[in-house]
Structures are given as C-alpha cells and as structure tokens.
PDB file of N, CA and C in Angstrom:
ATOM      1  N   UNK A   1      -3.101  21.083   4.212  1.00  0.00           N
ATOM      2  CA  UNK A   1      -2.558  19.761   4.458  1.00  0.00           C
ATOM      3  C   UNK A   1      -2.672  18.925   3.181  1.00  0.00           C
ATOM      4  N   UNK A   2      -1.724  18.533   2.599  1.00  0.00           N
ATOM      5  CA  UNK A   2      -1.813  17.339   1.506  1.00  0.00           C
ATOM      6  C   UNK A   2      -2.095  16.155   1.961  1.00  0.00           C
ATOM      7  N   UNK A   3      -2.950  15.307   1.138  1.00  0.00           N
ATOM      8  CA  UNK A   3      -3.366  14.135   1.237  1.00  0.00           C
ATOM      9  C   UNK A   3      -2.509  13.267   1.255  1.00  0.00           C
ATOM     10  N   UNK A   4      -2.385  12.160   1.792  1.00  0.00           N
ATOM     11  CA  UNK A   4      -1.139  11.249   1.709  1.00  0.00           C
ATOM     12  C   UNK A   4      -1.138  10.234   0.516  1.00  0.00           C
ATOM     13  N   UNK A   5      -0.897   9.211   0.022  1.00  0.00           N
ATOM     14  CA  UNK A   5      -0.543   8.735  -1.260  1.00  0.00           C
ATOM     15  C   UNK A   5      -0.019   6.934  -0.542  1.00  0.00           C
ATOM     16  N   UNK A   6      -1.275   6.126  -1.453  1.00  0.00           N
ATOM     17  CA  UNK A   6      -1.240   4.808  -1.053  1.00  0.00           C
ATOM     18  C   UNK A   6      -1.080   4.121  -2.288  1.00  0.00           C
ATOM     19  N   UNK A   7      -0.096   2.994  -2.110  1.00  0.00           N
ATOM     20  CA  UNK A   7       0.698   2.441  -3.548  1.00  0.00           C
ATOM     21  C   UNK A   7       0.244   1.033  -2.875  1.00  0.00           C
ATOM     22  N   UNK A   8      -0.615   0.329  -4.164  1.00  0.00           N
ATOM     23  CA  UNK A   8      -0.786  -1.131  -4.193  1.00  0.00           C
ATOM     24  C   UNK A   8       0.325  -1.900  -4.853  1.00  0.00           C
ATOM     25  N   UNK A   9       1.184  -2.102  -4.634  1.00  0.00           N
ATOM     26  CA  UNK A   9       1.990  -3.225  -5.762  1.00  0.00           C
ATOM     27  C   UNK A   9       3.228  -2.495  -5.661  1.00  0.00           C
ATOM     28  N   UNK A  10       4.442  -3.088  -5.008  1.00  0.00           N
ATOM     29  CA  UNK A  10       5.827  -2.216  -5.390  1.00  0.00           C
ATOM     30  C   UNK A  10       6.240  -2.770  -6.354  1.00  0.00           C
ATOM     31  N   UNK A  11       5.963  -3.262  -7.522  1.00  0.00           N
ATOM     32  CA  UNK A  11       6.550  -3.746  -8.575  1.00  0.00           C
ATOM     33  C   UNK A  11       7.450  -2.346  -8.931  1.00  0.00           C
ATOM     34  N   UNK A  12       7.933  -2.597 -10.042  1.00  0.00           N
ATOM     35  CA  UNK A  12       8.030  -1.272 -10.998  1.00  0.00           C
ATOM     36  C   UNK A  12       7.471  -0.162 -11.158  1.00  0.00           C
ATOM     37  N   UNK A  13       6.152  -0.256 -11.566  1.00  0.00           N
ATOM     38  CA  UNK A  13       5.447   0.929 -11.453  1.00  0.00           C
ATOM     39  C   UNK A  13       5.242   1.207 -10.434  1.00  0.00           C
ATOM     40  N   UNK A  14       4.762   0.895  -9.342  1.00  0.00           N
ATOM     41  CA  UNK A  14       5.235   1.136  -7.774  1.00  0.00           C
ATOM     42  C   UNK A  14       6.577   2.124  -7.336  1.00  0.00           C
ATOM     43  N   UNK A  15       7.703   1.354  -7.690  1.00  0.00           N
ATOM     44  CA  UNK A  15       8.585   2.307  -7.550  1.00  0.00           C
ATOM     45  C   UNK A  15       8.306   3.343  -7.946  1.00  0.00           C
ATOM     46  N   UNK A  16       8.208   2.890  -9.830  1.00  0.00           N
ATOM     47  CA  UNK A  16       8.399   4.815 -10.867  1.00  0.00           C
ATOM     48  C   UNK A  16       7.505   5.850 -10.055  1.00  0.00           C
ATOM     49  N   UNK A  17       6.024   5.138  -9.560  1.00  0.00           N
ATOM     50  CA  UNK A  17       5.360   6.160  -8.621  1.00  0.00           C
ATOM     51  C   UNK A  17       6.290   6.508  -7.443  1.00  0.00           C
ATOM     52  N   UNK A  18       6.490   6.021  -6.585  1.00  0.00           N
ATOM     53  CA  UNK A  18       7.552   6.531  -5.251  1.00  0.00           C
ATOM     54  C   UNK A  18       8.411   7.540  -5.436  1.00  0.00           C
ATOM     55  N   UNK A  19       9.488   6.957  -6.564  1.00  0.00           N
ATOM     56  CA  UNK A  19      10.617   7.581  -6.782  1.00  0.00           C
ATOM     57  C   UNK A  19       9.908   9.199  -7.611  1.00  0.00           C
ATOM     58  N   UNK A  20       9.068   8.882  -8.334  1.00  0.00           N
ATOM     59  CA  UNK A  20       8.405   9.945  -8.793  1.00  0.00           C
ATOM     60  C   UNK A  20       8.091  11.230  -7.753  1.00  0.00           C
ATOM     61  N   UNK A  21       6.995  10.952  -6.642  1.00  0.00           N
ATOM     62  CA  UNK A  21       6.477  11.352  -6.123  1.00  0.00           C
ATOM     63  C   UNK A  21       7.527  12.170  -5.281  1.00  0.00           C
ATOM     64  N   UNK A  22       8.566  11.476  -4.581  1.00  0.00           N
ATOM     65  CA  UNK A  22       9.825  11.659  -3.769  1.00  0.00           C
ATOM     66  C   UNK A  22      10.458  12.592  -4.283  1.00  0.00           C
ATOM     67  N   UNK A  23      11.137  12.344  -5.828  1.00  0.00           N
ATOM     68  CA  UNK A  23      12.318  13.489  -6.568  1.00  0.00           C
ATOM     69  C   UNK A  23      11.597  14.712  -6.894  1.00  0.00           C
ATOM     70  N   UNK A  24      10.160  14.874  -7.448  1.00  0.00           N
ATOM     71  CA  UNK A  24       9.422  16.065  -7.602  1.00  0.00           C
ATOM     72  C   UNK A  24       9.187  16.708  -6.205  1.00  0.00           C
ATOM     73  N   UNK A  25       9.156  16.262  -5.006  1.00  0.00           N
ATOM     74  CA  UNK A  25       9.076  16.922  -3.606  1.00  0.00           C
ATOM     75  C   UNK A  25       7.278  17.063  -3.530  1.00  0.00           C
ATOM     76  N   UNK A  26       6.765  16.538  -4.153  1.00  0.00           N
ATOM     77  CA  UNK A  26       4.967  16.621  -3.880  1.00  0.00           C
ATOM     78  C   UNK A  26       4.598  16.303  -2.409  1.00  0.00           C
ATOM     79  N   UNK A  27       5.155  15.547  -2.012  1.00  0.00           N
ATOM     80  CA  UNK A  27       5.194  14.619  -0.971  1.00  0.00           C
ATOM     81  C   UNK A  27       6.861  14.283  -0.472  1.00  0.00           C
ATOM     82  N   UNK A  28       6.402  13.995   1.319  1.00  0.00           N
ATOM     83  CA  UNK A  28       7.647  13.370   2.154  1.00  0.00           C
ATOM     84  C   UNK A  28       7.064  11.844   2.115  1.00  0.00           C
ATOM     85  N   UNK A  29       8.618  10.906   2.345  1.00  0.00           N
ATOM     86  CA  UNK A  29       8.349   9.667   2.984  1.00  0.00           C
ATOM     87  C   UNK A  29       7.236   9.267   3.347  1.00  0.00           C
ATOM     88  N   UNK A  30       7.231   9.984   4.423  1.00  0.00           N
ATOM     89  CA  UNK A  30       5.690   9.870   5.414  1.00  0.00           C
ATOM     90  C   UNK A  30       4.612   9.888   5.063  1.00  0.00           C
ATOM     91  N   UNK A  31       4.323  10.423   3.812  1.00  0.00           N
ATOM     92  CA  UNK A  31       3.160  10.940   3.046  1.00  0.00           C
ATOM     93  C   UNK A  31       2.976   9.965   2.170  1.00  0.00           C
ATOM     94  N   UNK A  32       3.621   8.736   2.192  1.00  0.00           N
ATOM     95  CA  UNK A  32       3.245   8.069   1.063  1.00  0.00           C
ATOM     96  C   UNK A  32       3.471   6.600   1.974  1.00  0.00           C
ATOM     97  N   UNK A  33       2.557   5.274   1.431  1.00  0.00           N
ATOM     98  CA  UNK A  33       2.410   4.439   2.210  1.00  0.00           C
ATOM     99  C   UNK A  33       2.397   3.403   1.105  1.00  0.00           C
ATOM    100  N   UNK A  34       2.563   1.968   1.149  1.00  0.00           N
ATOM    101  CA  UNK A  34       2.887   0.931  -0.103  1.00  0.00           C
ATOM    102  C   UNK A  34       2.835   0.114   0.536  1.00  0.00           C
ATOM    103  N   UNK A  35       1.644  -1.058  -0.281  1.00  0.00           N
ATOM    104  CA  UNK A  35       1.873  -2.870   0.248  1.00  0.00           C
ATOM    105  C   UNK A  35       2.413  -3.525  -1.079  1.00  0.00           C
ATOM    106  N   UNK A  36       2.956  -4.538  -0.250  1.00  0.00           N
ATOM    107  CA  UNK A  36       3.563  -5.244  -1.057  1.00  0.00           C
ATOM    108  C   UNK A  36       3.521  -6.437  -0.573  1.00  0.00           C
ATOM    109  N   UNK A  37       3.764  -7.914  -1.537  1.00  0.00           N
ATOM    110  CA  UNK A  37       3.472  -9.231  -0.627  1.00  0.00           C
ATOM    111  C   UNK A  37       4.499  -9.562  -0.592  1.00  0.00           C
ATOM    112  N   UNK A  38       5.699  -9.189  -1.132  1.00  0.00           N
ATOM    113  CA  UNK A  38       7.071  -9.793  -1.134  1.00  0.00           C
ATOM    114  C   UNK A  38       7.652  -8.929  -0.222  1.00  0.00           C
ATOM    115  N   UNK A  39       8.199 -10.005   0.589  1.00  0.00           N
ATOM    116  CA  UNK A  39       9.210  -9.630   1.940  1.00  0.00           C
ATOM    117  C   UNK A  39      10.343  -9.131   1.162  1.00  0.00           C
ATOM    118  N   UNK A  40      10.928  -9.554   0.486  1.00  0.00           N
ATOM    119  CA  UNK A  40      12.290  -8.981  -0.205  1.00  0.00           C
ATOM    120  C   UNK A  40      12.722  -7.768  -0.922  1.00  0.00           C
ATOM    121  N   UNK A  41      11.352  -7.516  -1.436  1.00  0.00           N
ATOM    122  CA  UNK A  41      10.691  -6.030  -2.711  1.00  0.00           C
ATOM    123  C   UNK A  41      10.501  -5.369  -1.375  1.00  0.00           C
ATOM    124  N   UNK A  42       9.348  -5.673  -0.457  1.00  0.00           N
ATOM    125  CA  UNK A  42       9.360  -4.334   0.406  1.00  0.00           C
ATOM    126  C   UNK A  42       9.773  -4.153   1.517  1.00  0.00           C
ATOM    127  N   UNK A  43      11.145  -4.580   1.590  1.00  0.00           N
ATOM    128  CA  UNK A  43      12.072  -4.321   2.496  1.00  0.00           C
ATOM    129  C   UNK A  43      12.902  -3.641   1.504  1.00  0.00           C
ATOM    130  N   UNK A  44      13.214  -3.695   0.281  1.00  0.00           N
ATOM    131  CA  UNK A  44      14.320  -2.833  -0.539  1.00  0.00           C
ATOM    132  C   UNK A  44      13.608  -1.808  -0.726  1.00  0.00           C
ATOM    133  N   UNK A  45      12.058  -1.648  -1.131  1.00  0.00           N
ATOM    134  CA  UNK A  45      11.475  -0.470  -1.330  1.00  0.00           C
ATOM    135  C   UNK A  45      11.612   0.191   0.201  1.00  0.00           C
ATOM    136  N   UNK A  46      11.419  -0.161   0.870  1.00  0.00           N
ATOM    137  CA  UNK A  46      11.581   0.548   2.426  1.00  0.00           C
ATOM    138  C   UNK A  46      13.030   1.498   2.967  1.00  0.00           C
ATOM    139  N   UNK A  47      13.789   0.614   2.595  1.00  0.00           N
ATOM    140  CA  UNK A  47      15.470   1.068   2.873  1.00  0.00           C
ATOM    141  C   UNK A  47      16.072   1.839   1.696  1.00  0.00           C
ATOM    142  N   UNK A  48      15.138   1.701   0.512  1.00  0.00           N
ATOM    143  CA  UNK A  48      15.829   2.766  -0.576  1.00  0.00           C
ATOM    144  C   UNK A  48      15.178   3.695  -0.020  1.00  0.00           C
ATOM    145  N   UNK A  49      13.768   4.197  -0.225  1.00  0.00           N
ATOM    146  CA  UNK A  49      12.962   5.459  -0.038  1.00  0.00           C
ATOM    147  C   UNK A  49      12.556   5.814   1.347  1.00  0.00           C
ATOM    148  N   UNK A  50      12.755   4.908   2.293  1.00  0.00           N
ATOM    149  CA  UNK A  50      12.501   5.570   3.686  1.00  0.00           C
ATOM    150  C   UNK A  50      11.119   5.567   3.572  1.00  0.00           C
ATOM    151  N   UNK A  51      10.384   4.869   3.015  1.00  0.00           N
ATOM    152  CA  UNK A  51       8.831   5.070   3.231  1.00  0.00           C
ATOM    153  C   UNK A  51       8.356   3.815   3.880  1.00  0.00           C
ATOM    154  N   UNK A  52       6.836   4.107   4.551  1.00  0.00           N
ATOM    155  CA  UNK A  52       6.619   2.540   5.556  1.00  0.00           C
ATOM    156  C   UNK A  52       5.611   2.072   4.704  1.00  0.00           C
ATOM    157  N   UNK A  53       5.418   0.921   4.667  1.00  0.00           N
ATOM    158  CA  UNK A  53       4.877  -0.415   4.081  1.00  0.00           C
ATOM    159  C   UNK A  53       2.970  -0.797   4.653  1.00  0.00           C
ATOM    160  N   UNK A  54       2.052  -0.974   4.084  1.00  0.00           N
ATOM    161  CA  UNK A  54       1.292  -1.344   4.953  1.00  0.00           C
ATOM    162  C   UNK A  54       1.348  -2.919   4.988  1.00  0.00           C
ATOM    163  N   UNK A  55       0.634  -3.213   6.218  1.00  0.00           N
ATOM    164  CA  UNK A  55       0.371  -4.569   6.858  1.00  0.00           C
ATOM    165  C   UNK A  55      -0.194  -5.494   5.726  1.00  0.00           C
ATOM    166  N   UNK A  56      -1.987  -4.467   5.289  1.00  0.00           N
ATOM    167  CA  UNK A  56      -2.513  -5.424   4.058  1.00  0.00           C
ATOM    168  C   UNK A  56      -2.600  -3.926   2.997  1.00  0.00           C
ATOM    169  N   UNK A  57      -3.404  -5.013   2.209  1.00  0.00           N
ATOM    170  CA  UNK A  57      -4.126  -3.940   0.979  1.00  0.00           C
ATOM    171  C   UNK A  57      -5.368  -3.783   1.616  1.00  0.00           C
ATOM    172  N   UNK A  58      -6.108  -3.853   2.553  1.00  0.00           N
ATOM    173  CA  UNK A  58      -7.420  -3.855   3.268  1.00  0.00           C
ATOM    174  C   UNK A  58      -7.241  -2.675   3.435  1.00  0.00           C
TER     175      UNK A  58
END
C-alpha cells in the first residue's frame, strides 16, 4: 500500500507537486490531499486534478 501525500499551500509549488506526482503515476487523485485558504485556488486546484482539499492544515 503507498502512503498517501499531503500538500500545505496550493500556490505554485503546490501545484508543480500535484501535477508532478499525478503525470509520473506515483500516486492517484485519491492519494494525494491539499489545503489551501483560498476558495478560488482550491476550487481550480480541485476541478483541474480531481484531488480533494482538506478542511484545515490541523
């Protein structure tokens, strides 16, 4: 079982990690999880990559 993969910050580097993680196939969607405080960033990060968002950084 692979470990799943938690992203603080969807800035940029946020993405380059996602999109990274995603195009190499290391990991599915599902396997990877991202907060973000901007409603606008992680709703586009959500609907580009199909990946879910957490609630906090807690």
């Amino acid at each position: 079982m692979r470990k799943p993969l938690g992203i603080i910050g969807g800035g940029n580097m946020g993405e380059a990690l996602i999109a990274g993680v995603l195009q190499s196939g290391l990991l599915s969607p599902e396997e990877i999880q991202f907060y973000e405080p901007r409603m606008e960033r992680r709703d586009y990060l959500r609907d580009k990559y199909r990946v879910p968002s957490a609630k906090s950084n807690g």
